[in-house]
C-alpha atoms as a PDB file:
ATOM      1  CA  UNK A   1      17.650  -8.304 -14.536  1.00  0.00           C
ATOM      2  CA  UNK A   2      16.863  -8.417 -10.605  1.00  0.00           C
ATOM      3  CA  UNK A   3      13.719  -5.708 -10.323  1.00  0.00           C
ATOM      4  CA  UNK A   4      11.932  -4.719  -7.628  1.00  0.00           C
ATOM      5  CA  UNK A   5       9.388  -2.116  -6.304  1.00  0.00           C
ATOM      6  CA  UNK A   6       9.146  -0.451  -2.924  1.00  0.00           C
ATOM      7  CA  UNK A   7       5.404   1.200  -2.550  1.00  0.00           C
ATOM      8  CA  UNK A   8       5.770   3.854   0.326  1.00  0.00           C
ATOM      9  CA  UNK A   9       2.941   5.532   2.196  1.00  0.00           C
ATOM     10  CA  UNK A  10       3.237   7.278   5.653  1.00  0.00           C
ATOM     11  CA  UNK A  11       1.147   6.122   8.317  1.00  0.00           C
ATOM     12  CA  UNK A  12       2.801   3.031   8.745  1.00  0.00           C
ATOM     13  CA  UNK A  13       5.780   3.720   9.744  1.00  0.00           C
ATOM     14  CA  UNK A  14       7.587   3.962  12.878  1.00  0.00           C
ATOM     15  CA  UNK A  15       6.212   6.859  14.982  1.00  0.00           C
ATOM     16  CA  UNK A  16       3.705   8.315  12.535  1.00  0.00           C
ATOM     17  CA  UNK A  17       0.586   8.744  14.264  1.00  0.00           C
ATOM     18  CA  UNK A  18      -1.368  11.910  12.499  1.00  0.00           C
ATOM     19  CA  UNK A  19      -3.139  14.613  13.434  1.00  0.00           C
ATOM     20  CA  UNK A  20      -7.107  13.861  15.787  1.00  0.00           C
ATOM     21  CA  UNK A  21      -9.533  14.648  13.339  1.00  0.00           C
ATOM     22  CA  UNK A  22      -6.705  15.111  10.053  1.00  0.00           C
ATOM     23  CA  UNK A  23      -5.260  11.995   9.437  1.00  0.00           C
ATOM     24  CA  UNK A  24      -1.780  12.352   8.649  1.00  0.00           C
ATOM     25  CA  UNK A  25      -2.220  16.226   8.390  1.00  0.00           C
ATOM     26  CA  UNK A  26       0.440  18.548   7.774  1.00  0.00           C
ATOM     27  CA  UNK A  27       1.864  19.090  10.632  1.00  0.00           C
ATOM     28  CA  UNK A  28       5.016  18.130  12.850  1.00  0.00           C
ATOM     29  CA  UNK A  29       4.150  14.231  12.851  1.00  0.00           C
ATOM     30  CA  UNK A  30       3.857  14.241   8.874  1.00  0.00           C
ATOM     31  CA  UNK A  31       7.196  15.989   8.804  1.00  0.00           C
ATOM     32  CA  UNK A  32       8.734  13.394  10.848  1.00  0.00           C
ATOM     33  CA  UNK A  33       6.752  10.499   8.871  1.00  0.00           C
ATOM     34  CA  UNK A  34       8.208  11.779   5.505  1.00  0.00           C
ATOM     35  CA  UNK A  35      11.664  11.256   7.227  1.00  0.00           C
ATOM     36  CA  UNK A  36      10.982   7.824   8.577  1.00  0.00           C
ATOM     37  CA  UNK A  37       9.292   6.738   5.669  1.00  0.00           C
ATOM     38  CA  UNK A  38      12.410   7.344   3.465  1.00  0.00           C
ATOM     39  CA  UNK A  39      14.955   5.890   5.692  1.00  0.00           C
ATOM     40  CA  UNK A  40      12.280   2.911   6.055  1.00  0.00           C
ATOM     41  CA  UNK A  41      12.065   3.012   2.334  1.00  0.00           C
ATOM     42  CA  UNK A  42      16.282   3.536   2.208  1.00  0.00           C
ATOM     43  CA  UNK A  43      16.664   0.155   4.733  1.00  0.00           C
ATOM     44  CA  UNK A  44      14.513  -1.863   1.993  1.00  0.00           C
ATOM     45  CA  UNK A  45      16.181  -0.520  -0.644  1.00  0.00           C
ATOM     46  CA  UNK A  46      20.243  -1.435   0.885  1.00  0.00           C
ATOM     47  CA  UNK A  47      18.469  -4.932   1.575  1.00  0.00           C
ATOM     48  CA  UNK A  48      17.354  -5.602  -2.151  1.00  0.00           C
ATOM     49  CA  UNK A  49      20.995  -4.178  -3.593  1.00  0.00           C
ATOM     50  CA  UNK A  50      22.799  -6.472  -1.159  1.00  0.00           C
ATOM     51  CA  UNK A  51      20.747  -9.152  -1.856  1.00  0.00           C
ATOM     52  CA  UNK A  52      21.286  -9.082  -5.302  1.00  0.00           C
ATOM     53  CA  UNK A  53      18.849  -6.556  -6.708  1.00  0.00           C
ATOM     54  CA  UNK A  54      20.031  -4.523 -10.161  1.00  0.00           C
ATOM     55  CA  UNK A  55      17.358  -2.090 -10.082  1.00  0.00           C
ATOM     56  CA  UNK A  56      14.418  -0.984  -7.346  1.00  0.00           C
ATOM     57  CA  UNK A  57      12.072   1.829  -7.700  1.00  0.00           C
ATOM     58  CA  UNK A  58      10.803   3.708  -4.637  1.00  0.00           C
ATOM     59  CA  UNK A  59       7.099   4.472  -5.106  1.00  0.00           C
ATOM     60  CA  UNK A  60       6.067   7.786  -3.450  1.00  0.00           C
ATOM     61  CA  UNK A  61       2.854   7.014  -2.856  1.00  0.00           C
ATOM     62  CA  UNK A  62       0.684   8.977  -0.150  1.00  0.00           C
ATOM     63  CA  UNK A  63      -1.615  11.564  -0.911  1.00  0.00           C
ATOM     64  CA  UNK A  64      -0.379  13.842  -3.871  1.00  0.00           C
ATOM     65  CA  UNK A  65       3.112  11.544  -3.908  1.00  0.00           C
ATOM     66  CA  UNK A  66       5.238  14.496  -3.404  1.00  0.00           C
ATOM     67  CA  UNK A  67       6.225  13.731   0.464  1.00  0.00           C
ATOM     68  CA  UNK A  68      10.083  12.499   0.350  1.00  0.00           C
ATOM     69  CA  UNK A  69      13.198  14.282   0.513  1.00  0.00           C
ATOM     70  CA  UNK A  70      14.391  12.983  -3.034  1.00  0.00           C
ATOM     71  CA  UNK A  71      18.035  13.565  -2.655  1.00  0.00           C
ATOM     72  CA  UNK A  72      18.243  11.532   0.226  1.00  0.00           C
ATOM     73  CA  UNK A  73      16.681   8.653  -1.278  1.00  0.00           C
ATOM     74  CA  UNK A  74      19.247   5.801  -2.298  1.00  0.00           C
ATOM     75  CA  UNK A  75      20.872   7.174  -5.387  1.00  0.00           C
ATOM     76  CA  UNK A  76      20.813   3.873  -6.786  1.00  0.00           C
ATOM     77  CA  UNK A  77      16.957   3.650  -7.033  1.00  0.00           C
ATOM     78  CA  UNK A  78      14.567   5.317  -9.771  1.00  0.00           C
ATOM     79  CA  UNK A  79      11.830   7.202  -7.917  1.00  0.00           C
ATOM     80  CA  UNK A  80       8.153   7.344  -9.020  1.00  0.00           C
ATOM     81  CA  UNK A  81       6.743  10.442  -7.673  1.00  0.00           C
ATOM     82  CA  UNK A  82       3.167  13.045  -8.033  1.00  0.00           C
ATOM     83  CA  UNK A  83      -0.455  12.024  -8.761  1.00  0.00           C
ATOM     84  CA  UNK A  84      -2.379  11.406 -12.456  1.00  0.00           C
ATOM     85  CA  UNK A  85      -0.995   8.330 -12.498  1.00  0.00           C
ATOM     86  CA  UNK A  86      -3.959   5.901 -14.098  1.00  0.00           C
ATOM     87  CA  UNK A  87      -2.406   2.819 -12.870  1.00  0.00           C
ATOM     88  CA  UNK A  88      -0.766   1.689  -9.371  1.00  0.00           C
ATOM     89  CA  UNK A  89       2.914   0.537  -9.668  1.00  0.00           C
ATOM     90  CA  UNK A  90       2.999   2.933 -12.618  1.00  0.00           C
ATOM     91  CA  UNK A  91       5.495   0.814 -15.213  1.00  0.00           C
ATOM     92  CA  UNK A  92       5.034  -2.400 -13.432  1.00  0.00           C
ATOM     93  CA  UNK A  93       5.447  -5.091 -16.216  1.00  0.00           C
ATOM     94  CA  UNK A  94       6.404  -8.988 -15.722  1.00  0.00           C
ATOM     95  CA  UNK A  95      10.207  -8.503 -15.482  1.00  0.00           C
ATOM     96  CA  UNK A  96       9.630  -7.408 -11.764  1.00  0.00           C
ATOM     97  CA  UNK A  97      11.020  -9.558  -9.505  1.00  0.00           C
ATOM     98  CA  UNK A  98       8.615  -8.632  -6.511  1.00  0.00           C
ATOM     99  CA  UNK A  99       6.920  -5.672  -4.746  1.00  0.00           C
ATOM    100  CA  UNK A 100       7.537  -4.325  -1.037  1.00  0.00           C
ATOM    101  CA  UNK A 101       4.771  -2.402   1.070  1.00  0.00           C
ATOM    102  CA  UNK A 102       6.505   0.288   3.577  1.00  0.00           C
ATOM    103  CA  UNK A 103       4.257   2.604   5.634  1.00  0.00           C
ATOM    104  CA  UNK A 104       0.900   1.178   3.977  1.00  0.00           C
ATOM    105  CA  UNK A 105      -2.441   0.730   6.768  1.00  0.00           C
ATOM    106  CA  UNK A 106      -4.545  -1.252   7.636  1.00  0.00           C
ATOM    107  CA  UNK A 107      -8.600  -1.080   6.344  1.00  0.00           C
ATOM    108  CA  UNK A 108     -10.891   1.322   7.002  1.00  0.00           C
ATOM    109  CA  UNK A 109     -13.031   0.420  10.020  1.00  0.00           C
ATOM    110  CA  UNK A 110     -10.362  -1.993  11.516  1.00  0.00           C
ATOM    111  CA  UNK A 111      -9.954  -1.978  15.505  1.00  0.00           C
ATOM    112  CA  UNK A 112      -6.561  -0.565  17.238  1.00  0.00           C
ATOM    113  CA  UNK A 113      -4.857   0.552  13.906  1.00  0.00           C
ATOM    114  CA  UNK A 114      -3.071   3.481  13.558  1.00  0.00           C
ATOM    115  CA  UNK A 115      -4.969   5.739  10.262  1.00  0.00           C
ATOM    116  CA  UNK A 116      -6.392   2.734   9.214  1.00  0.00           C
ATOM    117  CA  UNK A 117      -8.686   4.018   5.681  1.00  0.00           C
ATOM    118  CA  UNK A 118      -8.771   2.750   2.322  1.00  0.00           C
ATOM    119  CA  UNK A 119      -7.109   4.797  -0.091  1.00  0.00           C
ATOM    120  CA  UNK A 120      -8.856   8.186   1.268  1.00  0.00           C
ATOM    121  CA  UNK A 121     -10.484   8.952   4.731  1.00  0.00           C
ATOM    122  CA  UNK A 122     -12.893  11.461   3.225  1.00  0.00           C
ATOM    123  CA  UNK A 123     -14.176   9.749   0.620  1.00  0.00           C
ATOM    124  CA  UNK A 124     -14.461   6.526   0.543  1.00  0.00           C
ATOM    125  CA  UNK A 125     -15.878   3.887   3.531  1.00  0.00           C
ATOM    126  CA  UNK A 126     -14.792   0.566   1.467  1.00  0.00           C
ATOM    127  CA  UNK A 127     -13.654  -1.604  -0.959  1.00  0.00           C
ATOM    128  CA  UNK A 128     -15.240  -4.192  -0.935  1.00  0.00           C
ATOM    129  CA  UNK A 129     -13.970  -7.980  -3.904  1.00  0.00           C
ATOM    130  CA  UNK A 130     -17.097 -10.276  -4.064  1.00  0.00           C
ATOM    131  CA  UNK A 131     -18.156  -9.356  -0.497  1.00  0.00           C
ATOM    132  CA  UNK A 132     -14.651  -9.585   0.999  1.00  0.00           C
ATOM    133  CA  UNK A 133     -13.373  -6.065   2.658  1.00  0.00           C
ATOM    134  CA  UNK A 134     -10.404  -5.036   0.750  1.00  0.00           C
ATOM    135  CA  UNK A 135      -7.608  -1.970   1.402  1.00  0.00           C
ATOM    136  CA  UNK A 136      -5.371  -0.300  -0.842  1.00  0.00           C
ATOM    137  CA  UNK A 137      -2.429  -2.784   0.275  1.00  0.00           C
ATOM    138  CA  UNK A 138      -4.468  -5.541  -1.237  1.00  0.00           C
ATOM    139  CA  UNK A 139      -5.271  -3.748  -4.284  1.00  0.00           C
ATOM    140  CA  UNK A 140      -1.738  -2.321  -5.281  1.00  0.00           C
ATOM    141  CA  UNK A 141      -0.590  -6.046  -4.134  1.00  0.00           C
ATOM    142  CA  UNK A 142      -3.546  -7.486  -6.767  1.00  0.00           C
ATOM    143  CA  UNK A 143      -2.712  -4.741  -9.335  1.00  0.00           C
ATOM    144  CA  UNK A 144       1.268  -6.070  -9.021  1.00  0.00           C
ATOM    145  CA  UNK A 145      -0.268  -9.858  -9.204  1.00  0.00           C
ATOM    146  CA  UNK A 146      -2.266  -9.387 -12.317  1.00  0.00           C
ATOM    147  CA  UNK A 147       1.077  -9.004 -13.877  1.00  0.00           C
ATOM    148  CA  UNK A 148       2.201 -11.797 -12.090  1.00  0.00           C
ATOM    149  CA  UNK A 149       4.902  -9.840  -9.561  1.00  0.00           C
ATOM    150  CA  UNK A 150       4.954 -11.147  -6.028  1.00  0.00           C
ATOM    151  CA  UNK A 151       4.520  -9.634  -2.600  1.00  0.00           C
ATOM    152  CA  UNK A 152       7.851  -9.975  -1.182  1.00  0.00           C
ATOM    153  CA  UNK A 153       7.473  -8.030   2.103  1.00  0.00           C
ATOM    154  CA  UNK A 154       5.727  -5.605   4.380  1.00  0.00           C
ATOM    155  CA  UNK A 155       6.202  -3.258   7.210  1.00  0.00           C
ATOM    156  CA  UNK A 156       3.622  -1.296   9.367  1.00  0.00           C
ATOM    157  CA  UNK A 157       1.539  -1.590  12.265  1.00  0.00           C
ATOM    158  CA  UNK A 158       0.342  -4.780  13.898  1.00  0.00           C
ATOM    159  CA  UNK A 159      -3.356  -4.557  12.591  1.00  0.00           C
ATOM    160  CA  UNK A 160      -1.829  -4.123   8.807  1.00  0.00           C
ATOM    161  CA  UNK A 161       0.633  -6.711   9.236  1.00  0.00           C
ATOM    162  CA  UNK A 162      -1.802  -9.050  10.525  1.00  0.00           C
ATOM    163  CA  UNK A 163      -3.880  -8.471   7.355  1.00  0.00           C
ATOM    164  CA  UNK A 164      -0.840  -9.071   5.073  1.00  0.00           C
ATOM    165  CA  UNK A 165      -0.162 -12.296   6.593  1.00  0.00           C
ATOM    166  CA  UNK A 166      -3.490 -13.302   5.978  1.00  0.00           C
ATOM    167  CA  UNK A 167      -3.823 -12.387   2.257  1.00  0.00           C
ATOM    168  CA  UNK A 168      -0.274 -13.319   1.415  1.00  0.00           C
ATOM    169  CA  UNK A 169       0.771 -15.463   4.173  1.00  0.00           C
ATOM    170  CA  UNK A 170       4.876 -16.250   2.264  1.00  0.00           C
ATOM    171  CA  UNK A 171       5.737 -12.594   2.826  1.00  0.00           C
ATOM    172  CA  UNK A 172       7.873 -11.552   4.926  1.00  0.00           C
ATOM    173  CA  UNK A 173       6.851  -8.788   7.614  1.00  0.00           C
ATOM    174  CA  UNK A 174       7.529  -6.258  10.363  1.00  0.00           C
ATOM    175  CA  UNK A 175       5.789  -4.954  12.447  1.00  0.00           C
ATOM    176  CA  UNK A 176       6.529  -1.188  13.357  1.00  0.00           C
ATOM    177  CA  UNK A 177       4.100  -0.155  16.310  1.00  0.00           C
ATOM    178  CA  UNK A 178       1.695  -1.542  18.160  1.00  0.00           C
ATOM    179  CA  UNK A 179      -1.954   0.522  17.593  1.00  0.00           C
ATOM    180  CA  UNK A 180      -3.926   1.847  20.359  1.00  0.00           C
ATOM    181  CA  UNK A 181      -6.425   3.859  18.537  1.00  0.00           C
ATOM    182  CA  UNK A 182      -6.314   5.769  15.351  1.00  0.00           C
ATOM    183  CA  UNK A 183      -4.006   8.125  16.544  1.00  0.00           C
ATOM    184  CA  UNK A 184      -2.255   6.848  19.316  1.00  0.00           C
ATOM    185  CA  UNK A 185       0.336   3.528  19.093  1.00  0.00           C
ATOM    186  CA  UNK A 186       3.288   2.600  21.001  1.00  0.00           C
ATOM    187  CA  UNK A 187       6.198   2.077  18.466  1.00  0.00           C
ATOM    188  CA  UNK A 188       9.917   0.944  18.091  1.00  0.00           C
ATOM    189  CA  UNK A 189      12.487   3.359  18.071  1.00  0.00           C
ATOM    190  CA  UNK A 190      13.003   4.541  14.456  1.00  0.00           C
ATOM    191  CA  UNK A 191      16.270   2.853  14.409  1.00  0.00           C
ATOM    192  CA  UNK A 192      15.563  -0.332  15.563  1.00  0.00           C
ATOM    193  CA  UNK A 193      12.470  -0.144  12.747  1.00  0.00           C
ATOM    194  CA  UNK A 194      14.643   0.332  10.289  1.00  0.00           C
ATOM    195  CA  UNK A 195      17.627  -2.418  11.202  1.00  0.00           C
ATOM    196  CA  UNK A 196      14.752  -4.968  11.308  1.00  0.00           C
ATOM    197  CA  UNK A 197      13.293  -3.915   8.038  1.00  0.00           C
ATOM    198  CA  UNK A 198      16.380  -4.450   6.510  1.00  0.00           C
ATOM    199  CA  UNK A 199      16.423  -7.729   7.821  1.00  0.00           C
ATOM    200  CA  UNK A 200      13.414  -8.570   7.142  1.00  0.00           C
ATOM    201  CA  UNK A 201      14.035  -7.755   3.317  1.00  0.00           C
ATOM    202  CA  UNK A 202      17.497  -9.702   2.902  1.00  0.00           C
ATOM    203  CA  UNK A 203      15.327 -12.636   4.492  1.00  0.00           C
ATOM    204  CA  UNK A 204      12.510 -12.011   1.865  1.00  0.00           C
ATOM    205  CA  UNK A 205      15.080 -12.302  -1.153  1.00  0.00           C
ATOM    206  CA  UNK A 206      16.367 -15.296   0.760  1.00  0.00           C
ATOM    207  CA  UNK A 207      13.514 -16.561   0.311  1.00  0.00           C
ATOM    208  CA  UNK A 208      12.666 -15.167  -3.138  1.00  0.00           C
ATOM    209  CA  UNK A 209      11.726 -19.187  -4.642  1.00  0.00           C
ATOM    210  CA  UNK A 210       8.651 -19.351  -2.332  1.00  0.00           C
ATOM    211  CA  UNK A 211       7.126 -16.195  -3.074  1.00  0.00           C
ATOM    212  CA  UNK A 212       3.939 -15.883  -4.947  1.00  0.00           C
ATOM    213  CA  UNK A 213       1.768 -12.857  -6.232  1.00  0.00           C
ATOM    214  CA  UNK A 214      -1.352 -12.443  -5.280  1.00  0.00           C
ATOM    215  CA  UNK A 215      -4.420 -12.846  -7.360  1.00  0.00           C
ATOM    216  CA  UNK A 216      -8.202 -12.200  -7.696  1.00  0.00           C
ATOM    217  CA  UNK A 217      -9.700 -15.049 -10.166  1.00  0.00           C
ATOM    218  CA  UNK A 218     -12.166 -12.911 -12.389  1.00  0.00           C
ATOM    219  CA  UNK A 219     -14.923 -12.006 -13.113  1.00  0.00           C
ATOM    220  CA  UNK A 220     -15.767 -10.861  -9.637  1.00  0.00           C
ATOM    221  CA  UNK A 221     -17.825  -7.815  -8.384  1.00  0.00           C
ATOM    222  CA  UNK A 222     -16.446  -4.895  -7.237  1.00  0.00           C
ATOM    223  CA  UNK A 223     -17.933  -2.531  -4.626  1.00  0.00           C
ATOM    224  CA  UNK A 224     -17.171   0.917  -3.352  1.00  0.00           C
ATOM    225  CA  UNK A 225     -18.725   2.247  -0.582  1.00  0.00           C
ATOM    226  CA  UNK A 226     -18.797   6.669  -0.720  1.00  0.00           C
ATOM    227  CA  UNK A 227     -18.905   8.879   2.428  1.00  0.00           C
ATOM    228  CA  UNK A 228     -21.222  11.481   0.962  1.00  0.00           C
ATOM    229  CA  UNK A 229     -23.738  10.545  -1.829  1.00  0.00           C
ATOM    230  CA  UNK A 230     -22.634  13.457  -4.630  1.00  0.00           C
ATOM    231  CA  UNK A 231     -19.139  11.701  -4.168  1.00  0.00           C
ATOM    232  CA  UNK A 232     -20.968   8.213  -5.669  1.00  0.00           C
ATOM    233  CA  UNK A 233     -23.112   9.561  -8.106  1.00  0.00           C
ATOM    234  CA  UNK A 234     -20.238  11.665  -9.619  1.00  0.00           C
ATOM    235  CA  UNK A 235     -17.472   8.433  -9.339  1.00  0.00           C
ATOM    236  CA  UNK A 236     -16.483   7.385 -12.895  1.00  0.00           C
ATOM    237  CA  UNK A 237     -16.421   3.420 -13.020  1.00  0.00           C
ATOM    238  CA  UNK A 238     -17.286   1.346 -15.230  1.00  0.00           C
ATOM    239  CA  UNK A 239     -17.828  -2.209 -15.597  1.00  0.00           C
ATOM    240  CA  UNK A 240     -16.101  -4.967 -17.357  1.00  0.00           C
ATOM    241  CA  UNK A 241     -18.622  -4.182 -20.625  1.00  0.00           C
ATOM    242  CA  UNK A 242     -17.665  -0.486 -19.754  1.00  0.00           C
ATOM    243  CA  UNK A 243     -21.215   0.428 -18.332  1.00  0.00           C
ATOM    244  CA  UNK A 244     -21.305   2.665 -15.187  1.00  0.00           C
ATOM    245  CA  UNK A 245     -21.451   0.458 -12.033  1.00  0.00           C
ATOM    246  CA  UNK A 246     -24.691  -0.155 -11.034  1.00  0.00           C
ATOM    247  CA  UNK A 247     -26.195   2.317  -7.482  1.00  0.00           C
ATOM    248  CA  UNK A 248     -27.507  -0.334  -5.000  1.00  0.00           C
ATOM    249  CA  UNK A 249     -28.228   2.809  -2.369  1.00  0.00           C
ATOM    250  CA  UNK A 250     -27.213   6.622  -2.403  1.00  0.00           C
ATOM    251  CA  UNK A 251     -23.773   5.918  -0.940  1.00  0.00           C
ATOM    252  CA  UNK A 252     -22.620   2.452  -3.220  1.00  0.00           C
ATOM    253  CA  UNK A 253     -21.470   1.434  -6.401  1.00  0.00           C
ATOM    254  CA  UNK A 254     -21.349  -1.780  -7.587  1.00  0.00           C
ATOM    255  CA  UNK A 255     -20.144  -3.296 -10.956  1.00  0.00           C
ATOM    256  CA  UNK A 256     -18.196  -6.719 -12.489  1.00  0.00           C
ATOM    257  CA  UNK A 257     -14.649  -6.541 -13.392  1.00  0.00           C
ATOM    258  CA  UNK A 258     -12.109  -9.444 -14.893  1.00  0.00           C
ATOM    259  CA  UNK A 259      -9.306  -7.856 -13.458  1.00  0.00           C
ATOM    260  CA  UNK A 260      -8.699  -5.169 -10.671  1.00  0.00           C
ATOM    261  CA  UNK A 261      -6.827  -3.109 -13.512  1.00  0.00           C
ATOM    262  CA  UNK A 262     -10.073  -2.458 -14.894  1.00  0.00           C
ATOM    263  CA  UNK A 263     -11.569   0.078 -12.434  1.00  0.00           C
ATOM    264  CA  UNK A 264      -8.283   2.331 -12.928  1.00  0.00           C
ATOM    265  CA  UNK A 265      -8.918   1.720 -16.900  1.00  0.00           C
END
């Protein structure tokens, strides 16, 4: 069976710029993101069925994954939706045929990208694999590689595309805007987003023989940088021997993993 896996956020999508001082927010650009995020999520979805795809599940995946207008999304897709989940991907398994970011960011702290953070602008200042800064599309794409499912495809902003191509340069990608600051970015029309993600995606299962997942060799340390102090001391990770992860300064945690599974375990 053809399986796939679309991971949707919000703020990098076509238009979606946020709220000064919120982030995404709540407000009349989130509404509009939710839309363009499931008819960005709907064009990669039409692109895997056509190109031969038996079953695709749309990820909801920003904030408390309750954002999309679920009867609108393709009715032939399963939809993973809400928050408790303990793993990303939740059900990914081996019989996947590949994983697709839509919406995802670039890092926290990188230049002319639109909402760039890693997983939450409040809490956390970065991720951080044996030194090397890494964002959430890295670890959901190392989560999907420890089972060994590719990264097929991505679509966002030019500073979170450019950062795809470098950790998994075989992917196809889009870029949806170009970003002028964290809350400003001059974008394609909706539509046009959309017709080339599409594209895009029919090109990536094209291409599905040269695709690879992407993998971090273990053991390796893992570091997470907090925005407030109580926020690290409180954090519960553990280490690959399941000791809490050591507190190099008030505002880090460090520890040693095998796998990146192991700080969701």
């Amino acid at each position: 069976m053809n399986k796939f896996y679309i991971g949707v956020d919000l703020e990098g999508v076509a238009c979606a710029v946020g709220i000064p001082g919120e982030g995404m927010g709540n407000g009349a650009n989130y509404a509009f993101a939710a839309r363009e995020a499931l008819r960005e999520a709907n064009a990669c979805a039409r692109a895997l069925f056509d190109g031969g795809a038996d079953e695709v599940i749309v990820w909801d995946n920003h904030g408390s994954g309750v954002n999309l207008d679920y009867d609108e999304v393709d009715p032939r897709c399963r939809i993973a939706l809400g928050s408790g989940f303990r793993t990303r991907f939740p059900g990914i398994d081996g019989s996947f045929g590949g994983v697709l970011f839509i919406g995802y960011h670039a890092r926290e702290g990188t230049g002319r990208a639109v909402l760039a953070h890693t997983y939450n602008s409040r809490v956390y200042q970065r991720y951080a694999v044996n030194g090397q800064e890494m964002g959430e599309m890295d670890i959901d794409a190392a989560y999907a590689g420890e089972h060994g499912v590719p990264v097929l495809f991505c679509a966002s902003d030019a500073a979170c595309v450019a950062q795809a191509k470098e950790r998994f340069p075989w992917a196809e990608t889009v870029v949806t805007k170009e970003g002028w600051g964290w809350n400003a970015a001059v974008s394609l029309h909706p539509r046009e987003a959309q017709k080339r993600i599409y594209e895009g995606v029919r090109r990536a299962m094209e291409r599905r023989g040269e695709m690879q997942p992407y993998r971090i060799p273990g053991p390796f340390e893992f570091t997470v940088r907090f925005k407030r102090m109580d926020a690290a001391a409180q954090a519960p990770l553990y280490d690959r021997e399941r000791n809490p992860f050591a507190c190099p300064d008030p505002f880090t945690r460090t520890g040693w993993l095998d796998r990146i599974g192991q700080v969701m375990d």
